[in-house]
C-alpha atoms as a PDB file:
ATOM      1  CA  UNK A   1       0.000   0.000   0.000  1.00  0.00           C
ATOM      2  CA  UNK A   2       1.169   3.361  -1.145  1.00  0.00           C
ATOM      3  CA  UNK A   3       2.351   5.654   1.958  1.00  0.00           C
ATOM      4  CA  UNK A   4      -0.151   8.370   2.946  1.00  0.00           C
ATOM      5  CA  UNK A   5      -0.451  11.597   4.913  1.00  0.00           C
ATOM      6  CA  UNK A   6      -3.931  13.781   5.334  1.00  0.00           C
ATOM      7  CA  UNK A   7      -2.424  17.390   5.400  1.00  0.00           C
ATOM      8  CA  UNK A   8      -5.250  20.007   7.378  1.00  0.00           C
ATOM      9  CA  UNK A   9      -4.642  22.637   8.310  1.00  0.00           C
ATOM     10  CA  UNK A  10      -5.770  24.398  11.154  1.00  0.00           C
ATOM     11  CA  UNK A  11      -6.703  28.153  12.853  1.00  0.00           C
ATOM     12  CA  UNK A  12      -9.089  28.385  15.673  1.00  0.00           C
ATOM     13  CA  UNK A  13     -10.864  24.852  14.830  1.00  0.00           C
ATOM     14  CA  UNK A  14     -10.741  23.359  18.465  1.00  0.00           C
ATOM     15  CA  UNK A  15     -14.503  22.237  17.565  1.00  0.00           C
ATOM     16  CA  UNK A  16     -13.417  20.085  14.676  1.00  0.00           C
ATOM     17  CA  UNK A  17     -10.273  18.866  14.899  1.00  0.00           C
ATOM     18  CA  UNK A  18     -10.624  15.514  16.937  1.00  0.00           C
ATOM     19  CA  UNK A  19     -14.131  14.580  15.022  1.00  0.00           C
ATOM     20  CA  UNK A  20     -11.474  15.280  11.637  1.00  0.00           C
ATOM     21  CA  UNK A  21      -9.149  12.758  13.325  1.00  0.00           C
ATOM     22  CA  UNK A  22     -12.072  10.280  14.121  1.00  0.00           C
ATOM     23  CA  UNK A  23     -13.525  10.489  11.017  1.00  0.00           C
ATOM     24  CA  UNK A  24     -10.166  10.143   8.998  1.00  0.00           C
ATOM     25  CA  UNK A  25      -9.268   6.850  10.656  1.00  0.00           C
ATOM     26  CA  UNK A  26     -12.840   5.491  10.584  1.00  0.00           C
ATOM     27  CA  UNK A  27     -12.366   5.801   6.562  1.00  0.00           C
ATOM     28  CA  UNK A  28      -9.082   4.445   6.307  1.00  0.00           C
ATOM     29  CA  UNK A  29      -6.588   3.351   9.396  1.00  0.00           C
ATOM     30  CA  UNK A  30      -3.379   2.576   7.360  1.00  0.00           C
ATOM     31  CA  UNK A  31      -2.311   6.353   6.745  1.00  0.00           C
ATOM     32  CA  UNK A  32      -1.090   9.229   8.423  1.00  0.00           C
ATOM     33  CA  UNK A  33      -2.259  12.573   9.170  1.00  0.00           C
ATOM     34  CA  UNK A  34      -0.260  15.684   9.962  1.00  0.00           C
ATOM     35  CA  UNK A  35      -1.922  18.497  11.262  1.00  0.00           C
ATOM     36  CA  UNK A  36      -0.564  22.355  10.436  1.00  0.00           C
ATOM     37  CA  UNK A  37      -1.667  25.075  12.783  1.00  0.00           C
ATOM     38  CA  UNK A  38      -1.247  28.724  12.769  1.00  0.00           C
ATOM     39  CA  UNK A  39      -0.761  28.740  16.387  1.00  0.00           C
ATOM     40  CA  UNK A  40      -4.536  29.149  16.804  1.00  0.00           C
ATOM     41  CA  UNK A  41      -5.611  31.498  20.222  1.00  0.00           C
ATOM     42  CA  UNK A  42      -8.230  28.849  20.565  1.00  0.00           C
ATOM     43  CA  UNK A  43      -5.421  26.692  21.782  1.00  0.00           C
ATOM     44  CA  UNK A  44      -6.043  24.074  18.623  1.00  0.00           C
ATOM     45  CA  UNK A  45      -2.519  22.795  18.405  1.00  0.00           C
ATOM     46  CA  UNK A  46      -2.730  21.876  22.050  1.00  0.00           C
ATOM     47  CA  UNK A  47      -5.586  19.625  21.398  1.00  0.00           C
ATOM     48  CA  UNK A  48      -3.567  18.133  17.792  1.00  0.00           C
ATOM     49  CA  UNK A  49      -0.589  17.650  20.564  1.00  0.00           C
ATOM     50  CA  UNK A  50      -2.437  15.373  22.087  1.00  0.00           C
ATOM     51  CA  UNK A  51      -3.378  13.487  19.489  1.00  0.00           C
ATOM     52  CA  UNK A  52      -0.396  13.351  18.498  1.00  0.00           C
ATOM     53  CA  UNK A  53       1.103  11.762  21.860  1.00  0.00           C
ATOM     54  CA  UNK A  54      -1.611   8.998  21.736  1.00  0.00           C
ATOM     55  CA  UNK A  55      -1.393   8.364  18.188  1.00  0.00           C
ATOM     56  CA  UNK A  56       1.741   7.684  16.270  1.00  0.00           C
ATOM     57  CA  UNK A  57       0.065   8.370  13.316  1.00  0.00           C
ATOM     58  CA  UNK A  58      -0.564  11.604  13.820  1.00  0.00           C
ATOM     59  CA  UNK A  59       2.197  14.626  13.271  1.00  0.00           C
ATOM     60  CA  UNK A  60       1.748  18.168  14.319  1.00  0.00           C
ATOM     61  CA  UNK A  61       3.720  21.385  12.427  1.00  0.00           C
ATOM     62  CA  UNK A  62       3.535  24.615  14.551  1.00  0.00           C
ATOM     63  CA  UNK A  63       3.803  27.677  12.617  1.00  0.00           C
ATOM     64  CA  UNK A  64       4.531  31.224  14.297  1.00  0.00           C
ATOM     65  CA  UNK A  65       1.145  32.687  13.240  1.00  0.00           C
ATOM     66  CA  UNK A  66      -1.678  32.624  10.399  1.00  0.00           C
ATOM     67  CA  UNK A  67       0.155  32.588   7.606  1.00  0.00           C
ATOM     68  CA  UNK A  68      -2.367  31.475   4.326  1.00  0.00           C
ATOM     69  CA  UNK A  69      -4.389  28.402   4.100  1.00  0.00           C
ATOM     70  CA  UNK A  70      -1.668  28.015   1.024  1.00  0.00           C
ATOM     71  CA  UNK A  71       1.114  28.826   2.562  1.00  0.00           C
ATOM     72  CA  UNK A  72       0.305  26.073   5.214  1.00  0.00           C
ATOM     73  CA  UNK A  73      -0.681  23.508   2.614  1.00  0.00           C
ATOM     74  CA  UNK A  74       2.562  24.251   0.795  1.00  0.00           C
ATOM     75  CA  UNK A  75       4.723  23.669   4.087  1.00  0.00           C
ATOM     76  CA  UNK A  76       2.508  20.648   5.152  1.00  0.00           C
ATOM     77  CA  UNK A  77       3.123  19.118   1.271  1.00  0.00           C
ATOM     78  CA  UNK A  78       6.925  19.808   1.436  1.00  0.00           C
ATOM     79  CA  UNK A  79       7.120  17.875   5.062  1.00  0.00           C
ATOM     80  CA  UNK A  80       5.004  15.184   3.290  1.00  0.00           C
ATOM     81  CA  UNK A  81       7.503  14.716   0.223  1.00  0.00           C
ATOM     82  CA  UNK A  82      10.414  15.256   2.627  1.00  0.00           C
ATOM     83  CA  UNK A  83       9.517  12.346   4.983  1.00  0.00           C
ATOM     84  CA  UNK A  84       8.833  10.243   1.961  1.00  0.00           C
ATOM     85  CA  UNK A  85       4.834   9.943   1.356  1.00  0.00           C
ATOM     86  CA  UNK A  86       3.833   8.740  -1.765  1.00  0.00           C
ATOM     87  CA  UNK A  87       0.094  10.313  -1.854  1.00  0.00           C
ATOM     88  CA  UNK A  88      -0.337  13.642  -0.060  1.00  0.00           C
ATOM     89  CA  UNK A  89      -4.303  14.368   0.735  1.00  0.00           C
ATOM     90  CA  UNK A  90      -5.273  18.195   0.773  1.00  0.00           C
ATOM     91  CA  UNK A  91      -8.497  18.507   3.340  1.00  0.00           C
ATOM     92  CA  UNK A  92      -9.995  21.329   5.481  1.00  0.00           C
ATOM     93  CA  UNK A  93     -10.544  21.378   8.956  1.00  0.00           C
ATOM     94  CA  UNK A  94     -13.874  22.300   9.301  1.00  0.00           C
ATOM     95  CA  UNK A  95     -15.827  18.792   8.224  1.00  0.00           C
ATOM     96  CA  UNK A  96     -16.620  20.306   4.727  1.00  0.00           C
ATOM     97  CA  UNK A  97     -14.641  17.003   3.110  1.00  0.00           C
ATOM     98  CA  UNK A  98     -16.312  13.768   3.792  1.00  0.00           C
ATOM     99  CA  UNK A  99     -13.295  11.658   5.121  1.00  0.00           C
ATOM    100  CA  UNK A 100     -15.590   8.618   4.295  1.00  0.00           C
ATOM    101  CA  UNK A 101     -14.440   9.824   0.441  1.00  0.00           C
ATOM    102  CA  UNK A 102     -10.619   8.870   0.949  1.00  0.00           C
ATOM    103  CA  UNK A 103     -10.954   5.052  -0.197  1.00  0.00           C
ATOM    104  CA  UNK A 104     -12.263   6.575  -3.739  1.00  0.00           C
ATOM    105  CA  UNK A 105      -9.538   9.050  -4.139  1.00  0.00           C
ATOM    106  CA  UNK A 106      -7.081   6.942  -2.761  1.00  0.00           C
ATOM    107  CA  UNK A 107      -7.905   4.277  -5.376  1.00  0.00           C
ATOM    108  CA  UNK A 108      -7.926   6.382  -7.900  1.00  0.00           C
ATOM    109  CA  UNK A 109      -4.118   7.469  -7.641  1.00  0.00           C
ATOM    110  CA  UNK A 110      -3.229   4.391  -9.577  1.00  0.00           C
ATOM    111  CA  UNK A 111      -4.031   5.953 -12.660  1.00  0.00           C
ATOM    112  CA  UNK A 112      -4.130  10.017 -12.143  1.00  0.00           C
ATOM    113  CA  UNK A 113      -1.636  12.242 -10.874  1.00  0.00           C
ATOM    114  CA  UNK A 114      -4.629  14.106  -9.104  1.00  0.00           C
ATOM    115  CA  UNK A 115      -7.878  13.188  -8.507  1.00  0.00           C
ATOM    116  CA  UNK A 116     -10.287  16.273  -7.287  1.00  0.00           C
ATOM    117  CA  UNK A 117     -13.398  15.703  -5.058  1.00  0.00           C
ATOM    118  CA  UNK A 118     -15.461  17.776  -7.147  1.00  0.00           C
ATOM    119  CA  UNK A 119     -18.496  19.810  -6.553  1.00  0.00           C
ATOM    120  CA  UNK A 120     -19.464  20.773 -10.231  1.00  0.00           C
ATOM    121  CA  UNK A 121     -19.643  17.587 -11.671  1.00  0.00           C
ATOM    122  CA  UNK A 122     -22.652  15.686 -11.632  1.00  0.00           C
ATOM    123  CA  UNK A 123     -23.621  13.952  -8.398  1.00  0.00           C
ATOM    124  CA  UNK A 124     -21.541  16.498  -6.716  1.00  0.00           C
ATOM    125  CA  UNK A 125     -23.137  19.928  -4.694  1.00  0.00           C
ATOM    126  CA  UNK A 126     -22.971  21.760  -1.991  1.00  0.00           C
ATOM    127  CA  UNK A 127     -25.256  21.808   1.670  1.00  0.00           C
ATOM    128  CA  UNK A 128     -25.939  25.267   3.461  1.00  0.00           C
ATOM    129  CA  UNK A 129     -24.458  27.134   1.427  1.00  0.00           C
ATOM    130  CA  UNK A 130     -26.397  30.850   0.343  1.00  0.00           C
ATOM    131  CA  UNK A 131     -27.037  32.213  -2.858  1.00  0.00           C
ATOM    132  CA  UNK A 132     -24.603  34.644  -2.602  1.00  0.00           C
ATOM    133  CA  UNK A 133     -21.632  32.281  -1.865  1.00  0.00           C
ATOM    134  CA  UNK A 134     -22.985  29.728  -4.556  1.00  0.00           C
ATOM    135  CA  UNK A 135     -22.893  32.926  -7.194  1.00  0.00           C
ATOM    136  CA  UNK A 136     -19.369  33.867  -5.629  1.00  0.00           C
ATOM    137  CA  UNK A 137     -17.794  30.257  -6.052  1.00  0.00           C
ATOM    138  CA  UNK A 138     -19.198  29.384  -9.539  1.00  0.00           C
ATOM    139  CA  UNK A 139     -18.433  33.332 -11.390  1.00  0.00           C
ATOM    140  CA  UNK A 140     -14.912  32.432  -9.763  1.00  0.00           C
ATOM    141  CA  UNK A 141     -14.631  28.765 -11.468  1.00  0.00           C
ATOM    142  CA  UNK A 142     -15.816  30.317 -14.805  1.00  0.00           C
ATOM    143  CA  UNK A 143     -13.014  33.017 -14.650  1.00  0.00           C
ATOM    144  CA  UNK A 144     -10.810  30.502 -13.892  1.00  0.00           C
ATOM    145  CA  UNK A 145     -11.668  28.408 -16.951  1.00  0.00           C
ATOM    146  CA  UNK A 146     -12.053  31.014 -18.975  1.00  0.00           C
ATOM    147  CA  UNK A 147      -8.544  33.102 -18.318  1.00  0.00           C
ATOM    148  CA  UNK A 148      -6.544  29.881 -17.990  1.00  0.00           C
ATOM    149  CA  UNK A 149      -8.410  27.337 -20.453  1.00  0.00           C
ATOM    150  CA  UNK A 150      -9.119  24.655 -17.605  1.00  0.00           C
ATOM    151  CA  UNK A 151     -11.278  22.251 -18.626  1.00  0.00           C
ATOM    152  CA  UNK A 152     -11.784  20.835 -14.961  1.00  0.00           C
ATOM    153  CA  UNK A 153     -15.167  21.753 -13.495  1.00  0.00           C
ATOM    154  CA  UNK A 154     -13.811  22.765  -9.935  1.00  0.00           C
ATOM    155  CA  UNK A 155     -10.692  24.918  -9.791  1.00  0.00           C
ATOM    156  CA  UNK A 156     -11.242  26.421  -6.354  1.00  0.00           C
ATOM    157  CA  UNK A 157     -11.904  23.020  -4.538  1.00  0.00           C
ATOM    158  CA  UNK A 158      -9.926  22.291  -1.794  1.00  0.00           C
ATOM    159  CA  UNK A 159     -10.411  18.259  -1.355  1.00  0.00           C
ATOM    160  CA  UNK A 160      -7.715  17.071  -3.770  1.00  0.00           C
ATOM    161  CA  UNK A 161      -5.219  13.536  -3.805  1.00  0.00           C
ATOM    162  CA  UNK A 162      -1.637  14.417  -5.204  1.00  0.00           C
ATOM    163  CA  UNK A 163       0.882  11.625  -6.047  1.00  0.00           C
ATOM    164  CA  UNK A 164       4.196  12.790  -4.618  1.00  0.00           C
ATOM    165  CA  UNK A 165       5.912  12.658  -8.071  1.00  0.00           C
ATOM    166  CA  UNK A 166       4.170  15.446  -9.073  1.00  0.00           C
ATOM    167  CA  UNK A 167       4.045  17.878  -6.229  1.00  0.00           C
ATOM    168  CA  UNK A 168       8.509  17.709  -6.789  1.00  0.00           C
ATOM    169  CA  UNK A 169       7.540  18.164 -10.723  1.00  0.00           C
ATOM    170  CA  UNK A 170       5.887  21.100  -9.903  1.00  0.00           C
ATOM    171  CA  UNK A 171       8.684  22.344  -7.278  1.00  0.00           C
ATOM    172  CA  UNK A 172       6.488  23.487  -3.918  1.00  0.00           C
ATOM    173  CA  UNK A 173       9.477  26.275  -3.963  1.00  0.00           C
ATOM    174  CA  UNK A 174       7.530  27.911  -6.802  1.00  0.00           C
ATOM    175  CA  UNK A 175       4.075  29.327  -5.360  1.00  0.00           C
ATOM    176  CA  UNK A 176       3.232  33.293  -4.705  1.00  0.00           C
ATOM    177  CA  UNK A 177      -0.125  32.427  -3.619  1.00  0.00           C
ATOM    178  CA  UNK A 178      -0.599  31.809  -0.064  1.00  0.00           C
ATOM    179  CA  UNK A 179      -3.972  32.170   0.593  1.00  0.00           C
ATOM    180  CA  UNK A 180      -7.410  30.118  -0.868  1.00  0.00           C
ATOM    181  CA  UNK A 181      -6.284  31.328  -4.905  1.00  0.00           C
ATOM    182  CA  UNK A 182      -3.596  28.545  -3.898  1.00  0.00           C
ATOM    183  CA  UNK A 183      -5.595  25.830  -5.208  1.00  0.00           C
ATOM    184  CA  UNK A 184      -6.484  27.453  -8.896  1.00  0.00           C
ATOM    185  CA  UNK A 185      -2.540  27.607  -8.602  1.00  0.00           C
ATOM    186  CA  UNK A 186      -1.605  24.365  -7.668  1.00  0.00           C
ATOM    187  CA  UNK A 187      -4.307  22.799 -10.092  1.00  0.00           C
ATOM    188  CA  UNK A 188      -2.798  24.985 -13.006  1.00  0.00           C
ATOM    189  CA  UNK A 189       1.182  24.120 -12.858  1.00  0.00           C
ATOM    190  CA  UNK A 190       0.271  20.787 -12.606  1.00  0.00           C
ATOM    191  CA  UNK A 191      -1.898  20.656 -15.495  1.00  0.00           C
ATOM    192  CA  UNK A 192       1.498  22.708 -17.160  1.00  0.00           C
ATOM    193  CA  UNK A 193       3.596  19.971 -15.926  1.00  0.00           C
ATOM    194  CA  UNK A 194       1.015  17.325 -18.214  1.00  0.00           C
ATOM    195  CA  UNK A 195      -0.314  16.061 -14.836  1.00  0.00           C
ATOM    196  CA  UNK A 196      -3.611  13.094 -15.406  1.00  0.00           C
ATOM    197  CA  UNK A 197      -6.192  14.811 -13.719  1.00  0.00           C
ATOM    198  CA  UNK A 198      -9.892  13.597 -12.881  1.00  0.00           C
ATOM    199  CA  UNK A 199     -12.793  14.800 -10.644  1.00  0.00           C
ATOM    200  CA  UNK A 200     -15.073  13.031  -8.728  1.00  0.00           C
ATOM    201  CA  UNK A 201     -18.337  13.878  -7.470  1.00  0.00           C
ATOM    202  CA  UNK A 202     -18.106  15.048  -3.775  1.00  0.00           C
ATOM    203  CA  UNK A 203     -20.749  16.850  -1.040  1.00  0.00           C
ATOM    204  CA  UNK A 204     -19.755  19.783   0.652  1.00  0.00           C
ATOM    205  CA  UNK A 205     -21.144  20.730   3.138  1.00  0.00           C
ATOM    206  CA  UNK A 206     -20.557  23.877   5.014  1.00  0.00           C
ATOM    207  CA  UNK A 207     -18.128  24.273   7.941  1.00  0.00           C
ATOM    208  CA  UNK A 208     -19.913  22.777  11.355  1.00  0.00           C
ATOM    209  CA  UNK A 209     -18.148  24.986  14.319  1.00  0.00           C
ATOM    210  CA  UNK A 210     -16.634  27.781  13.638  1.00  0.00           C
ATOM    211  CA  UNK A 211     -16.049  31.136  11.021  1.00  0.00           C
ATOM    212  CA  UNK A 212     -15.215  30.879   7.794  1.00  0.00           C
ATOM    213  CA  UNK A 213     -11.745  32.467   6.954  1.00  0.00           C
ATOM    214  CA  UNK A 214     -12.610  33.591   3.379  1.00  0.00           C
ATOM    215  CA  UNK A 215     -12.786  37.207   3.002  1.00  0.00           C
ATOM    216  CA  UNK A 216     -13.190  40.212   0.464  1.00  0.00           C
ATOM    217  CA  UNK A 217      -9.482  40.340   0.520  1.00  0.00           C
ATOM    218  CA  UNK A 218      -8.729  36.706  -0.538  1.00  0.00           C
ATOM    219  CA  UNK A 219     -11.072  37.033  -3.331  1.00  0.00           C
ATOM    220  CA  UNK A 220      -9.230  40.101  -4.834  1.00  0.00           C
ATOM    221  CA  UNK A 221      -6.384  37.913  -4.285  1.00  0.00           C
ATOM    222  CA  UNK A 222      -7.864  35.118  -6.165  1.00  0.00           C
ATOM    223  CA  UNK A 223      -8.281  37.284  -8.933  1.00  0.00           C
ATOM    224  CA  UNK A 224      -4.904  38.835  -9.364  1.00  0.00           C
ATOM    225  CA  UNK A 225      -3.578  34.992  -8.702  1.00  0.00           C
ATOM    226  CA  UNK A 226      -5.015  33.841 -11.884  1.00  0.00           C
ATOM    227  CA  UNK A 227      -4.886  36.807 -13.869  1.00  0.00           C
ATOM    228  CA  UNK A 228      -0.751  36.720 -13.106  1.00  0.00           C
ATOM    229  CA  UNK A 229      -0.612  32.934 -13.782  1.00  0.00           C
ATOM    230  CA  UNK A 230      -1.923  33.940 -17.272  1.00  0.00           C
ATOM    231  CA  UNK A 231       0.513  36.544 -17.598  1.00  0.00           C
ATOM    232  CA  UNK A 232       3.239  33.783 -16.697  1.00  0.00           C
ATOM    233  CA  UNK A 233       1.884  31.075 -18.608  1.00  0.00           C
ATOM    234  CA  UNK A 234       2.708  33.760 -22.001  1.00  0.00           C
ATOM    235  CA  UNK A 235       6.399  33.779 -21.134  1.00  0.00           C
ATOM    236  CA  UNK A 236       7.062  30.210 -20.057  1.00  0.00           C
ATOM    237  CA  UNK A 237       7.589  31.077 -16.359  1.00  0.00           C
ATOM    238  CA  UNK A 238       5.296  28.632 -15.489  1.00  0.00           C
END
């Protein structure tokens, strides 16, 4: 069996972080899971300490401060290829990625690269969300496929299975996006480095405890992210 780790990562989600862990192993026990906080006030890495000391399994990387969901998926992925994981698994904290879908992206790493838990392809959709974050999400997948020609139906989605192989293809040294436009840049250099990519139908559902970190900000950023990785993409720089 190909070695795993779950990278999530973490900032004020002391009300989901063990049900993530229970939920994880309940899917599949043979894998790892390394959790990457922010130091969270809530006193979250405490809790993934603990886990941590009771459970071999589990790994913890403190980090001075909040720093980027990217930024801590891109540290999490480079611990992952440095301690020699074969399949790294991007998922949020917040129970908004079914752990019970791990066995179907797992499985399907023997023939893609990456393999997105999608929620624009059919069977996949979304629970509690509003209209306006709905409009939000899907105006910001168009622009996506529009600027960058991506056929993929889900650019923004966060639940995604990379083989190791490709994550040093892509070089994790390489990123300027640190916050949630890091996933429309992840998905893009790998689909420049000729990366087999497929989506599956996933349900997400919207966070359980908890705020949601996205903000006006991060969507600005979003923008600019693709528009510049558009602008790179004509010169060859990426």
């Amino acid at each position: 069996m190909k070695k795993t780790v779950i990278v999530v990562p973490t900032y004020n989600e002391i009300g989901n972080i063990f049900q993530v862990y229970e939920k994880i192993f309940k899917a599949v026990g043979d894998l790892n899971l390394l959790i990457v906080d922010d130091n969270s006030p809530d006193g979250t890495g405490t809790v993934a300490d603990e886990l941590a000391k009771k459970d071999n399994r589990v790994s913890v990387l403190h980090r001075k401060g909040k720093l980027g969901l990217g930024s801590a998926y891109i540290d999490g992925m480079k611990w992952a290829v440095d301690n020699g994981f074969d399949l790294v698994v991007a998922m949020d904290a917040d129970l908004s990625h079914d752990p019970a879908n791990l066995p179907r992206m797992l499985e399907l790493t023997s023939e893609y690269d990456l393999v997105i838990g999608s929620r624009y392809v059919k069977d996949g959709g979304m629970v509690n969300w509003g209209v306006g974050r709905f409009f939000i999400s899907r105006l910001a997948n168009f622009f996506c496929k529009w600027i960058l020609a991506i056929k993929q139906e889900d650019c923004s989605g966060g639940y995604k299975c990379y083989r190791a192989n490709l994550l040093k293809k892509i070089g994790m040294d390489n990123f300027f996006s640190y916050g949630y436009s890091f996933q429309v840049e992840i998905l893009y250099r790998a689909l420049r480095k000729k990366a087999k990519v497929i989506e599956f139908p996933i349900i997400f559902v919207n966070r359980h405890e908890g705020e949601s970190k996205l903000s006006t900000r991060e969507l600005i950023q979003f923008g600019w992210t693709v528009l510049k990785l558009r602008w790179l993409a004509w010169f060859g720089q990426v």
